[in-house]
N, C-alpha and C. Protein backbone atom coordinates (compact mmCIF):
# COMPACT_ATOMS: atom_id res chain seq x y z
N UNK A 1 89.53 -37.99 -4.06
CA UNK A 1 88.76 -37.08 -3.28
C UNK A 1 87.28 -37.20 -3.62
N UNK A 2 86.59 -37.39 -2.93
CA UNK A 2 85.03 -37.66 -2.65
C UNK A 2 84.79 -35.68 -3.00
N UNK A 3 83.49 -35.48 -4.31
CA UNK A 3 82.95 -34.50 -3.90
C UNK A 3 82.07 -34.25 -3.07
N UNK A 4 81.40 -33.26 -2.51
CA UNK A 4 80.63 -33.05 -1.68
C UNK A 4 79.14 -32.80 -1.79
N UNK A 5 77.73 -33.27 -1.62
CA UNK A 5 77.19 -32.88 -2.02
C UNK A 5 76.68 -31.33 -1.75
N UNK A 6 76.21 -29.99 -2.44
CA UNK A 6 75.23 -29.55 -2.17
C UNK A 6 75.43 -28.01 -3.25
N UNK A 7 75.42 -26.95 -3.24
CA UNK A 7 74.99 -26.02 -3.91
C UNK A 7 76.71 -24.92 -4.14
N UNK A 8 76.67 -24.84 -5.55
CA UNK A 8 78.06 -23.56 -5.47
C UNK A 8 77.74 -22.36 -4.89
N UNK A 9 78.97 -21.71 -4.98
CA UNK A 9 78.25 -20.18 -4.25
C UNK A 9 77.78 -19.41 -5.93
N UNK A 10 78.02 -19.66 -7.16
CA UNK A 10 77.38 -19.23 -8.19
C UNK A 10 76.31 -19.65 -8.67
N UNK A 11 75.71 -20.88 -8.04
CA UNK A 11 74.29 -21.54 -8.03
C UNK A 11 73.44 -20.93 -6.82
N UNK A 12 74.58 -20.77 -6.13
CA UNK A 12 73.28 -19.37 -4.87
C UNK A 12 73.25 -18.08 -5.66
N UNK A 13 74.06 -17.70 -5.83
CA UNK A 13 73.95 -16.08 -6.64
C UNK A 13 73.22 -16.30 -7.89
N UNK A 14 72.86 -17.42 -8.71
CA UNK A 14 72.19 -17.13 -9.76
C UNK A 14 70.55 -17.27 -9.05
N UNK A 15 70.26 -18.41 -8.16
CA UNK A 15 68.99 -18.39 -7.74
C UNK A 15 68.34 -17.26 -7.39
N UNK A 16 69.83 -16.35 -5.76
CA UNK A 16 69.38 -15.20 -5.67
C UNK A 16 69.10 -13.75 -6.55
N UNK A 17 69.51 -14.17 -7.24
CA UNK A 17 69.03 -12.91 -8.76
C UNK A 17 67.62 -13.40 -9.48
N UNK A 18 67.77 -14.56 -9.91
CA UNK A 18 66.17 -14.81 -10.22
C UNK A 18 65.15 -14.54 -9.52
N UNK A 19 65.18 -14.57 -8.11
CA UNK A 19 64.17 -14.59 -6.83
C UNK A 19 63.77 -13.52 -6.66
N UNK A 20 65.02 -12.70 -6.82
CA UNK A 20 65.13 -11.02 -6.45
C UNK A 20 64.40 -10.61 -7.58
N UNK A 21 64.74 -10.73 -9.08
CA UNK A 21 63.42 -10.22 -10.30
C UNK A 21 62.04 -10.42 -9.97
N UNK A 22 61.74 -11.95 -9.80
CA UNK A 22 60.56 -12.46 -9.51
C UNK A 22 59.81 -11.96 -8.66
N UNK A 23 60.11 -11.36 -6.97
CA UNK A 23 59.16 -10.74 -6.15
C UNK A 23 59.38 -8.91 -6.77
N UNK A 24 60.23 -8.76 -7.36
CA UNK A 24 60.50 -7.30 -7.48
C UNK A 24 59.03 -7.17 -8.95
N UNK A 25 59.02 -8.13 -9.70
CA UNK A 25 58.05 -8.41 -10.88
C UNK A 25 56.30 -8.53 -10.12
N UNK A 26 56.69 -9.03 -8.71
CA UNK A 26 55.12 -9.55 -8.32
C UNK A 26 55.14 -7.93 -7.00
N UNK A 27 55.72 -7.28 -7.02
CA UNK A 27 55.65 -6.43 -6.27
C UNK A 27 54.64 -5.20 -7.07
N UNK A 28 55.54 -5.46 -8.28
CA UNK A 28 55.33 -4.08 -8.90
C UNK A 28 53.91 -4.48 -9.67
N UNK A 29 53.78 -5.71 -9.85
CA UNK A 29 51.78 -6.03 -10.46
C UNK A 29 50.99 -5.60 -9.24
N UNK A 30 51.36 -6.23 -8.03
CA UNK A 30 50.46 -5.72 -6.71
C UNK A 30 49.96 -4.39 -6.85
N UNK A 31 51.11 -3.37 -6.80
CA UNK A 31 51.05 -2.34 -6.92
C UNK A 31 50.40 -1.56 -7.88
N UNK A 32 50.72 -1.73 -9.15
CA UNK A 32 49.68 -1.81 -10.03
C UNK A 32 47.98 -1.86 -10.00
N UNK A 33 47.95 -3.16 -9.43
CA UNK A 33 46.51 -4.05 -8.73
C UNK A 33 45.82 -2.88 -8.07
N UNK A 34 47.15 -1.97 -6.91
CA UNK A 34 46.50 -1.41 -5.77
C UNK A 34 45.83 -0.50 -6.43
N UNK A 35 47.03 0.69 -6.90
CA UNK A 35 46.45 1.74 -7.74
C UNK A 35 45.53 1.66 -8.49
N UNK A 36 45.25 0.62 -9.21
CA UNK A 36 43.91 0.72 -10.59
C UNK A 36 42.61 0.14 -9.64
N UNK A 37 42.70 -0.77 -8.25
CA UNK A 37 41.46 -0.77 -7.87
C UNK A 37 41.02 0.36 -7.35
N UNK A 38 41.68 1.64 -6.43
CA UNK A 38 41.53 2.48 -5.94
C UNK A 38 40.92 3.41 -6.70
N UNK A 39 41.28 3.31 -7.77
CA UNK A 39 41.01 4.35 -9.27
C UNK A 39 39.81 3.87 -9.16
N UNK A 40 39.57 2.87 -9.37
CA UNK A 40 37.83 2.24 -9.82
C UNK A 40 36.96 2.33 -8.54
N UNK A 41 37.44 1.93 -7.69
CA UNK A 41 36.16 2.58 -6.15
C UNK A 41 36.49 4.08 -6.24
N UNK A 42 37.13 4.88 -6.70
CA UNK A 42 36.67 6.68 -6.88
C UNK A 42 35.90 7.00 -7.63
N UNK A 43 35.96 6.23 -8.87
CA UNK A 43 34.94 6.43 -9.83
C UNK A 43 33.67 5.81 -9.83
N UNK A 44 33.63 4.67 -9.17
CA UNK A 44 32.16 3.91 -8.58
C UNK A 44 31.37 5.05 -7.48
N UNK A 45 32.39 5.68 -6.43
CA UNK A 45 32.10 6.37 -5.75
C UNK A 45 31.43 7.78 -6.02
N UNK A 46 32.31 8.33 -6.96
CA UNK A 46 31.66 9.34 -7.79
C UNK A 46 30.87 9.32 -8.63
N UNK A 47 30.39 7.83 -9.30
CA UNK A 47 29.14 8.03 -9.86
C UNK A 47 27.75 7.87 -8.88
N UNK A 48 28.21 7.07 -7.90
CA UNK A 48 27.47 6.68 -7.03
C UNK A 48 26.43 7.58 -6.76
N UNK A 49 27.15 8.88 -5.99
CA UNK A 49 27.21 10.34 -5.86
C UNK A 49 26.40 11.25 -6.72
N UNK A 50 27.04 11.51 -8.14
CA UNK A 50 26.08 11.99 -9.00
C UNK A 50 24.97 11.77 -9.40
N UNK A 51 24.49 10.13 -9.64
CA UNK A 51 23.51 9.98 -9.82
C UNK A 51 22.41 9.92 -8.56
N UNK A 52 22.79 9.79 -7.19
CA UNK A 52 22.03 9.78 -6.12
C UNK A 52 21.13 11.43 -5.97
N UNK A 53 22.26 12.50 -6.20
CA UNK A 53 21.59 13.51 -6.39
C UNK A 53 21.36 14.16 -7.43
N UNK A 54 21.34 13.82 -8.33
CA UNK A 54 20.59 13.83 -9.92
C UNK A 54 19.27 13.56 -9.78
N UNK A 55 18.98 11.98 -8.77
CA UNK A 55 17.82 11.45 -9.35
C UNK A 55 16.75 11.85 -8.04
N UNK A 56 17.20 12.15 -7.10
CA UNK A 56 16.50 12.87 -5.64
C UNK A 56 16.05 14.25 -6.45
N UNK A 57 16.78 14.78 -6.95
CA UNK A 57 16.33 15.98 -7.86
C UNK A 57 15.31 16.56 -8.97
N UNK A 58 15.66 14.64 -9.44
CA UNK A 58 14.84 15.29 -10.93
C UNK A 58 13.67 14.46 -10.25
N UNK A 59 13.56 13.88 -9.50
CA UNK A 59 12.06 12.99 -8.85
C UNK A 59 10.97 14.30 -8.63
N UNK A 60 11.73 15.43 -7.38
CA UNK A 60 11.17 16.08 -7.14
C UNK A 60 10.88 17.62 -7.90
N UNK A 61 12.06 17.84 -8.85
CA UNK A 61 11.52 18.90 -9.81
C UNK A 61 10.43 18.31 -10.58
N UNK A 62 9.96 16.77 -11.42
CA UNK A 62 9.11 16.38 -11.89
C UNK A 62 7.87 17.04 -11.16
N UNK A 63 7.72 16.56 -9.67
CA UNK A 63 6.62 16.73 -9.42
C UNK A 63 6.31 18.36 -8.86
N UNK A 64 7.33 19.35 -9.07
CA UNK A 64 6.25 20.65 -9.03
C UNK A 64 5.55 21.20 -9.56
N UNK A 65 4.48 21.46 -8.48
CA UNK A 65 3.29 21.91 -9.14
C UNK A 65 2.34 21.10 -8.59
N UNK A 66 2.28 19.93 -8.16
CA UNK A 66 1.64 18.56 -8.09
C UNK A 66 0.45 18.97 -7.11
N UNK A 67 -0.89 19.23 -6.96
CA UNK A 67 -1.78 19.97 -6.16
C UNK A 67 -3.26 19.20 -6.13
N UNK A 68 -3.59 19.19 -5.24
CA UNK A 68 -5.18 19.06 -5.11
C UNK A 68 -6.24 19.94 -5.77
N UNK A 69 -7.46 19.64 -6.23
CA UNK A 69 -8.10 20.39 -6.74
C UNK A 69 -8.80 21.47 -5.65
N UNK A 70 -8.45 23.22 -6.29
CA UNK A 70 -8.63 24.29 -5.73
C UNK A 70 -6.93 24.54 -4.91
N UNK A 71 -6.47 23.92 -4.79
CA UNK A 71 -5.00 24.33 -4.32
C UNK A 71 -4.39 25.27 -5.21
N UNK A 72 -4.07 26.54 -5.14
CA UNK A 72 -3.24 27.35 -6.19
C UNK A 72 -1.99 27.99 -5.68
N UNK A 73 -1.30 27.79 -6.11
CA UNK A 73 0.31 27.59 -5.72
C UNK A 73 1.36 27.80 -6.97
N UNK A 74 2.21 28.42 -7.39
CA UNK A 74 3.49 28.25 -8.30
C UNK A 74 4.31 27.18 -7.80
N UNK A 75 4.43 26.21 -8.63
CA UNK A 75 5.35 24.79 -8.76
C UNK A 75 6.04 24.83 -8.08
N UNK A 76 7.18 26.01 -8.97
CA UNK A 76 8.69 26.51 -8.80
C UNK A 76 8.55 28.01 -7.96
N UNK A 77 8.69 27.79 -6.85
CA UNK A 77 8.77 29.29 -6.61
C UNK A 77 10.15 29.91 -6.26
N UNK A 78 10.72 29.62 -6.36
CA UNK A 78 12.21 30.29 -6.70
C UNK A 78 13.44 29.46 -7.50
N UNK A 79 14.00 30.48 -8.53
CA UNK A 79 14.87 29.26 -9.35
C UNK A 79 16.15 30.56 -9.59
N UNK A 80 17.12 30.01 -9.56
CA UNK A 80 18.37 30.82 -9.74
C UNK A 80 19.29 29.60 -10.71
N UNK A 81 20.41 30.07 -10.85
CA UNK A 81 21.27 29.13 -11.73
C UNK A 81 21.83 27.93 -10.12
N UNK A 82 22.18 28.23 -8.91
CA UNK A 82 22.53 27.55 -8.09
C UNK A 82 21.12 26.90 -7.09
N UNK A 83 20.15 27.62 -7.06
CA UNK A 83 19.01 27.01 -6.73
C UNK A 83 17.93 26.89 -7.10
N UNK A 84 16.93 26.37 -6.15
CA UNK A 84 15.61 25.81 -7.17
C UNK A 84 14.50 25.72 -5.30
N UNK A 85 13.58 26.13 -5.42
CA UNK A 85 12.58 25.73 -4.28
C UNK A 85 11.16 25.00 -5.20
N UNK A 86 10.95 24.29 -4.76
CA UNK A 86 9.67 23.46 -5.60
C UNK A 86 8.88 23.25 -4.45
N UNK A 87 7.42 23.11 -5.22
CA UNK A 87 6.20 23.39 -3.54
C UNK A 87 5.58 22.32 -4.89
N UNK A 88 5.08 21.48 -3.73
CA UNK A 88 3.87 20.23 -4.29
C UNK A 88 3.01 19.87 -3.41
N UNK A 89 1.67 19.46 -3.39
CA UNK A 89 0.58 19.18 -2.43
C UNK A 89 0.62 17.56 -2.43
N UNK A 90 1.99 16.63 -2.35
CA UNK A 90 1.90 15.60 -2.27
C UNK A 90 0.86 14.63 -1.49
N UNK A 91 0.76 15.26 -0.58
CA UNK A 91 -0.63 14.76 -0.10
C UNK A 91 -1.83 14.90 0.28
N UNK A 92 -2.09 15.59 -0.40
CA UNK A 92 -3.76 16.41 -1.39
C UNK A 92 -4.12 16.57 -0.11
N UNK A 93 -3.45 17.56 1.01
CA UNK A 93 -4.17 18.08 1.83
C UNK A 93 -4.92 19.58 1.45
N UNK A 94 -4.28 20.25 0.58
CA UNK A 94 -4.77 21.70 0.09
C UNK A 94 -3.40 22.54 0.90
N UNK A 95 -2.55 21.86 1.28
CA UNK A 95 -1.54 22.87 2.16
C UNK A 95 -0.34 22.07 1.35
N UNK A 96 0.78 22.78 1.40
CA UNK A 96 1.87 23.07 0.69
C UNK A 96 3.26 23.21 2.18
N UNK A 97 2.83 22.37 3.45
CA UNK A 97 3.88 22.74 4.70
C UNK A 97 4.53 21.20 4.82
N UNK A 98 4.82 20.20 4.43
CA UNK A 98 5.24 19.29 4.53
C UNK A 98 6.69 19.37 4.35
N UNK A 99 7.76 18.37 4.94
CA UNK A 99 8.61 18.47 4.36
C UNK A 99 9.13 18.22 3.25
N UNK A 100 8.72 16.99 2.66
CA UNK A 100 8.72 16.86 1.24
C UNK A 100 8.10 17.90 0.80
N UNK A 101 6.83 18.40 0.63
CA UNK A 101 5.76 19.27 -0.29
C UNK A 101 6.66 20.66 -0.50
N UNK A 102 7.75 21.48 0.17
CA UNK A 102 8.13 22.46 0.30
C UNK A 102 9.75 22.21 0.02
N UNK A 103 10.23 21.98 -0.65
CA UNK A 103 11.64 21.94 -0.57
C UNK A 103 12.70 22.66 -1.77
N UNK A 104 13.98 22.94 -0.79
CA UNK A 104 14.37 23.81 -1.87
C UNK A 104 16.11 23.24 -1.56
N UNK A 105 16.03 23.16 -2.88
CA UNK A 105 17.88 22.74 -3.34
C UNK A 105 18.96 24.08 -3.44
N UNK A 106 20.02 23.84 -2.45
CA UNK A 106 20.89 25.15 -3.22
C UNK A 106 22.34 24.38 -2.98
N UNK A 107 23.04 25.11 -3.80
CA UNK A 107 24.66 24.36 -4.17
C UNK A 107 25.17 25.31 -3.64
N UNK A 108 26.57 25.10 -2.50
CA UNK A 108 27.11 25.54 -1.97
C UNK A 108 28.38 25.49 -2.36
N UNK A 109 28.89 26.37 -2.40
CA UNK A 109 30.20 26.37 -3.21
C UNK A 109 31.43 26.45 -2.10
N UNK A 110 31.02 26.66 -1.17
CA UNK A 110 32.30 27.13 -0.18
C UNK A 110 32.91 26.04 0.05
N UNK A 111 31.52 25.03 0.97
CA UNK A 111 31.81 23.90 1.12
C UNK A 111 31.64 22.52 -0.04
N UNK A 112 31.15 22.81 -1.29
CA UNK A 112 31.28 22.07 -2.78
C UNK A 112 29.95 20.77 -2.24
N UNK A 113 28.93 21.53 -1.58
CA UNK A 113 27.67 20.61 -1.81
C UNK A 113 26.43 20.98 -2.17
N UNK A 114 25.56 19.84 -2.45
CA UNK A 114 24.21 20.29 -2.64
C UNK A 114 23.60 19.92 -1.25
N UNK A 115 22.68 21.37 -0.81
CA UNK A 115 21.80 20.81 0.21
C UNK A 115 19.77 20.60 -0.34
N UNK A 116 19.44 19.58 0.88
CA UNK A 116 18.30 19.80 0.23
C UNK A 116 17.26 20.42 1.82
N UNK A 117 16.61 21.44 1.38
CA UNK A 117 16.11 21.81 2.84
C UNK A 117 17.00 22.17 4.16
N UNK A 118 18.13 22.66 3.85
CA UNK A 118 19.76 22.63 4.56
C UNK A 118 20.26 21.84 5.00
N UNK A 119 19.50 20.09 4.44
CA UNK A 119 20.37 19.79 5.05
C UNK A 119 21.46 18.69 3.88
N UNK A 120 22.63 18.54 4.02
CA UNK A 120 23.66 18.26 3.30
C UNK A 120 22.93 16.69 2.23
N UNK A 121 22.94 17.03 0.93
CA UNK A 121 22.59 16.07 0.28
C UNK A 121 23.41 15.25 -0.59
N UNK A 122 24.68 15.73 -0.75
CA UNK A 122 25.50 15.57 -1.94
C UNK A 122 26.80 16.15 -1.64
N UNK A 123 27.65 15.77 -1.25
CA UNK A 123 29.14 16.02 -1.25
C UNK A 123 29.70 16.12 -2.72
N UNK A 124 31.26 17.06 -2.47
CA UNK A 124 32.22 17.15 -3.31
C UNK A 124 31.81 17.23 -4.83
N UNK A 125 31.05 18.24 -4.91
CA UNK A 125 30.18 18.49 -5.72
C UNK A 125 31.22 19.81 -6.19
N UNK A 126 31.50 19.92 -7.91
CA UNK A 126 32.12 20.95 -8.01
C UNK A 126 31.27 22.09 -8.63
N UNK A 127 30.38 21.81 -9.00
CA UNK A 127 29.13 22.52 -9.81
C UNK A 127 28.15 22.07 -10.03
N UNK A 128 26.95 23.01 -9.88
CA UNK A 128 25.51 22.82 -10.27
C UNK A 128 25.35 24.21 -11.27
N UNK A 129 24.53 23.63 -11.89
CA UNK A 129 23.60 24.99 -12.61
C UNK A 129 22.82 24.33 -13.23
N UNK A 130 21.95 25.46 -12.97
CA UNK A 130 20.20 25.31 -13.26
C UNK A 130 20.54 26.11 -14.56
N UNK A 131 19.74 25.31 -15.95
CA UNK A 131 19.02 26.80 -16.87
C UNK A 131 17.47 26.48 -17.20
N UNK A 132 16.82 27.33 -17.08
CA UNK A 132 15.48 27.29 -17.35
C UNK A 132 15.04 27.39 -18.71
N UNK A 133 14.17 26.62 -19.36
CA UNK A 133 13.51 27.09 -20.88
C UNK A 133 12.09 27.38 -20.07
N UNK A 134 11.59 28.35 -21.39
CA UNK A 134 10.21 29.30 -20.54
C UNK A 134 9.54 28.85 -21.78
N UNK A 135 8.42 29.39 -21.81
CA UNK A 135 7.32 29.24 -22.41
C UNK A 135 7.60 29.58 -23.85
N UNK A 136 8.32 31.04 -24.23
CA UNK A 136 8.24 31.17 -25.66
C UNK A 136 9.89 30.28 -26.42
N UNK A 137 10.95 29.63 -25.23
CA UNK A 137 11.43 28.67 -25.88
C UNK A 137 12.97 29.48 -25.43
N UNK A 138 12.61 30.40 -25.24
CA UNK A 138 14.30 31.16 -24.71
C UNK A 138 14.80 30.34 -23.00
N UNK A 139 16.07 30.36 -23.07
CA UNK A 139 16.35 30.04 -21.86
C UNK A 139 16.85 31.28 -21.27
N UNK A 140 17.14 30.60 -19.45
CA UNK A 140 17.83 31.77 -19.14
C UNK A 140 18.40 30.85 -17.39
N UNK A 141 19.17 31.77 -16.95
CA UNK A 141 19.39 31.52 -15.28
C UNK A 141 18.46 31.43 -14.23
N UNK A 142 18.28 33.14 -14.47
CA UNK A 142 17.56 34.13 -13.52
C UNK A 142 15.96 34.32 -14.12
N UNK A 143 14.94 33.13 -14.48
CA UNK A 143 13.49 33.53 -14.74
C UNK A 143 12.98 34.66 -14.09
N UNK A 144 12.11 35.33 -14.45
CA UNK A 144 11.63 36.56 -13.85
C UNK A 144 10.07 36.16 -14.01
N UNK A 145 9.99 35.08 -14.65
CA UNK A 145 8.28 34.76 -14.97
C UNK A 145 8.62 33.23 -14.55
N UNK A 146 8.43 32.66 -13.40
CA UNK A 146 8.06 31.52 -12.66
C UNK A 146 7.53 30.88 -13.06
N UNK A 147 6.23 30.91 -13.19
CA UNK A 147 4.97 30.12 -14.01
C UNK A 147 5.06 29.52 -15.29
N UNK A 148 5.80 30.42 -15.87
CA UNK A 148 6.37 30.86 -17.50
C UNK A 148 7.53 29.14 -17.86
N UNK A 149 8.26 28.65 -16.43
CA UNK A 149 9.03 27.89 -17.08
C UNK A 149 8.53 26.44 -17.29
N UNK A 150 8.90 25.64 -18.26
CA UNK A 150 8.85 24.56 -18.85
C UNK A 150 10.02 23.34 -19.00
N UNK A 151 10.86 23.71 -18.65
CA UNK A 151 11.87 22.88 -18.49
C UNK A 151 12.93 23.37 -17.81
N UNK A 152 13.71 22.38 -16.58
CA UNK A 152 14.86 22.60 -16.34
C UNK A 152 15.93 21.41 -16.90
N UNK A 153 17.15 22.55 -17.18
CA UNK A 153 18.34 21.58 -17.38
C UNK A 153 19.36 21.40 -16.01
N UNK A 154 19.76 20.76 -15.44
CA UNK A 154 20.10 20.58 -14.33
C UNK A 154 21.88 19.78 -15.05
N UNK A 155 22.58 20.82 -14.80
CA UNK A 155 24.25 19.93 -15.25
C UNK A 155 25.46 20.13 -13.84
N UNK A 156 25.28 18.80 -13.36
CA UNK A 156 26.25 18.11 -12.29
C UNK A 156 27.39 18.27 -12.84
N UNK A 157 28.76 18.76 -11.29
CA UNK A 157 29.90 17.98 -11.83
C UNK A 157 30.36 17.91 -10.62
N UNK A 158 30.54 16.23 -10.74
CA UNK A 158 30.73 16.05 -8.91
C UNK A 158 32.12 15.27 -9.42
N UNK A 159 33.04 15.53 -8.36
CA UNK A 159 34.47 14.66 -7.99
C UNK A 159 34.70 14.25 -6.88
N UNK A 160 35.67 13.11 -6.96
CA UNK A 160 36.02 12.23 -6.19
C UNK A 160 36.07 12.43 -4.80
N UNK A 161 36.00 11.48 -4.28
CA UNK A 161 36.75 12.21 -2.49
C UNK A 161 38.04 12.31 -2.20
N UNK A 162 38.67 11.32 -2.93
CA UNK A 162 40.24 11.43 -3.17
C UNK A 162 41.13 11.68 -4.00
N UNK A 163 41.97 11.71 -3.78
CA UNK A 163 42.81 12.11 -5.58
C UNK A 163 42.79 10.68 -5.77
N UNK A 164 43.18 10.26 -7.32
CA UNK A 164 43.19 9.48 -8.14
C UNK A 164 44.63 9.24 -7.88
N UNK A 165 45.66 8.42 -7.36
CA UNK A 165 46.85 7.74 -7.64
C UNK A 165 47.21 7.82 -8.63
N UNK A 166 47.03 7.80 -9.97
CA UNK A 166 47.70 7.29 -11.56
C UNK A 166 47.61 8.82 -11.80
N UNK A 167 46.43 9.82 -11.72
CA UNK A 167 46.33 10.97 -12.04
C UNK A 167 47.00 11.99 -11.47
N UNK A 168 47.05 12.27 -9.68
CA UNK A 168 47.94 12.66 -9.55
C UNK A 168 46.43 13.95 -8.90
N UNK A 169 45.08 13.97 -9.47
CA UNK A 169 44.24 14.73 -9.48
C UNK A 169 42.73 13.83 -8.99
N UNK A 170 41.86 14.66 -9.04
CA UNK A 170 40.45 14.01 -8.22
C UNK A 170 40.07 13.65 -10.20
N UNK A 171 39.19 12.84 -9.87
CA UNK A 171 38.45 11.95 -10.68
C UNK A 171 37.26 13.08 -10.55
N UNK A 172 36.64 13.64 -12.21
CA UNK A 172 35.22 14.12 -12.41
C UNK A 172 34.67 13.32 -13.38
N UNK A 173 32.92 13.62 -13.18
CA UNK A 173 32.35 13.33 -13.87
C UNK A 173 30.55 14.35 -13.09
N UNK A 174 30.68 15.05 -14.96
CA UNK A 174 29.41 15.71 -15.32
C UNK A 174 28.63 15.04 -15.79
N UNK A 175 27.21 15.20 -15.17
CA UNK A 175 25.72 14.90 -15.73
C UNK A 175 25.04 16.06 -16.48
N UNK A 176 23.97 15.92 -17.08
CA UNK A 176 22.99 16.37 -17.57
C UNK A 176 22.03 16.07 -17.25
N UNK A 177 20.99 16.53 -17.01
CA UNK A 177 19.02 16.13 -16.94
C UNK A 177 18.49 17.19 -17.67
N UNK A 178 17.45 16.74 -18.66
CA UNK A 178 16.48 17.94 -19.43
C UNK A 178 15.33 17.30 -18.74
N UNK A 179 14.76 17.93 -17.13
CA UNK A 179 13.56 17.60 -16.90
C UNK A 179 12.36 18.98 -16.76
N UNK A 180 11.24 17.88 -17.57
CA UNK A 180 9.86 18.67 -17.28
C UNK A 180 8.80 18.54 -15.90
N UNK A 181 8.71 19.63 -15.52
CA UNK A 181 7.90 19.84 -14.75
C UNK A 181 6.65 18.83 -15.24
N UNK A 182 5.65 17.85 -14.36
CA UNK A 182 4.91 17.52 -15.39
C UNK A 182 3.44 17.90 -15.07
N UNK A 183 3.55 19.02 -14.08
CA UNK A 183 2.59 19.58 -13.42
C UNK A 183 2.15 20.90 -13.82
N UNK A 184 2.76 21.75 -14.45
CA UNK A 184 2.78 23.19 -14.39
C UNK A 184 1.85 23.60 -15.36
N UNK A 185 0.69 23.35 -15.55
CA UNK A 185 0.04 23.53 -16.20
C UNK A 185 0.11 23.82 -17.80
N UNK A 186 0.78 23.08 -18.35
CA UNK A 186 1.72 22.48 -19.49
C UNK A 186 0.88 22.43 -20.69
């Protein structure tokens, strides 16, 4: 009897078990792959985010106060722990009506943003707060002496737009800024 050439049926069943590990092995790295890049564009995204309105912020708290000579004006004219209005004569007209020259930041909590001048600056923002240091070195929220302050601390905590896959939760990340006014007659 001549054998025949070609494959047993226990040389198919062992191939098909190896084959079956092998994509079940390259399935589950993909997957892997998917989840941890997704993780990393939330967190690119959310820093993206924080620092965009961190640094729109501390540009323009730097410059209140910023005036032409004979212009007299308070820097900061309103500061709370959620907002801040800053007036600057950016362009040494002696007037303080520009849109840049007049602008005021407030954090909205309902909808979790910062606006600047109302209009939306900063998404998915879970907190802002302002604290002020004043002149004799005390801080506080609520200044009652305007003129008086010397530094704001400005602490972000902005999250993700999406939940995090591996976490199960949104991705945060808090900032800090200790900025000086560098105008306020210092």
């Amino acid at each position: 009897m001549k054998r025949q050439a070609g494959f047993s049926l226990i040389e198919l069943l062992i191939v098909m078990v190896v084959s079956t590990l092998l994509l079940a092995g390259m399935a589950t790295f993909f997957s892997s792959q998917a989840r941890t890049t997704t993780m990393q564009v939330l967190t690119v995204d959310t820093v993206h985010r924080a620092r965009t309105a961190l640094a729109s912020m501390t540009k323009e708290i730097r410059m209140a106060g910023y005036r032409s000579s004979g212009t007299a004006f308070t820097g900061i004219s309103q500061a709370t722990a959620g907002s801040i209005r800053i007036l600057a004569d950016l362009n040494q007209d002696g007037s303080i009506s520009g849109s840049d020259e007049d602008v005021t930041y407030t954090f909205n909590n309902d909808n979790k943003s910062i606006s600047r001048n109302g209009s939306v600056l900063a998404e998915h923002i879970e907190s802002l707060t302002l604290t002020y240091t004043m002149n004799d070195g005390s801080t506080t929220q609520m200044p009652a002496d305007l003129p008086g302050i010397r530094k704001v601390r400005m602490t972000l905590i902005v999250r993700s737009s999406a939940i995090d896959p591996l976490t199960a939760d949104y991705k945060r990340l808090e900032l800090t800024s200790d900025i000086t006014p560098r105008n306020m007659n210092l």
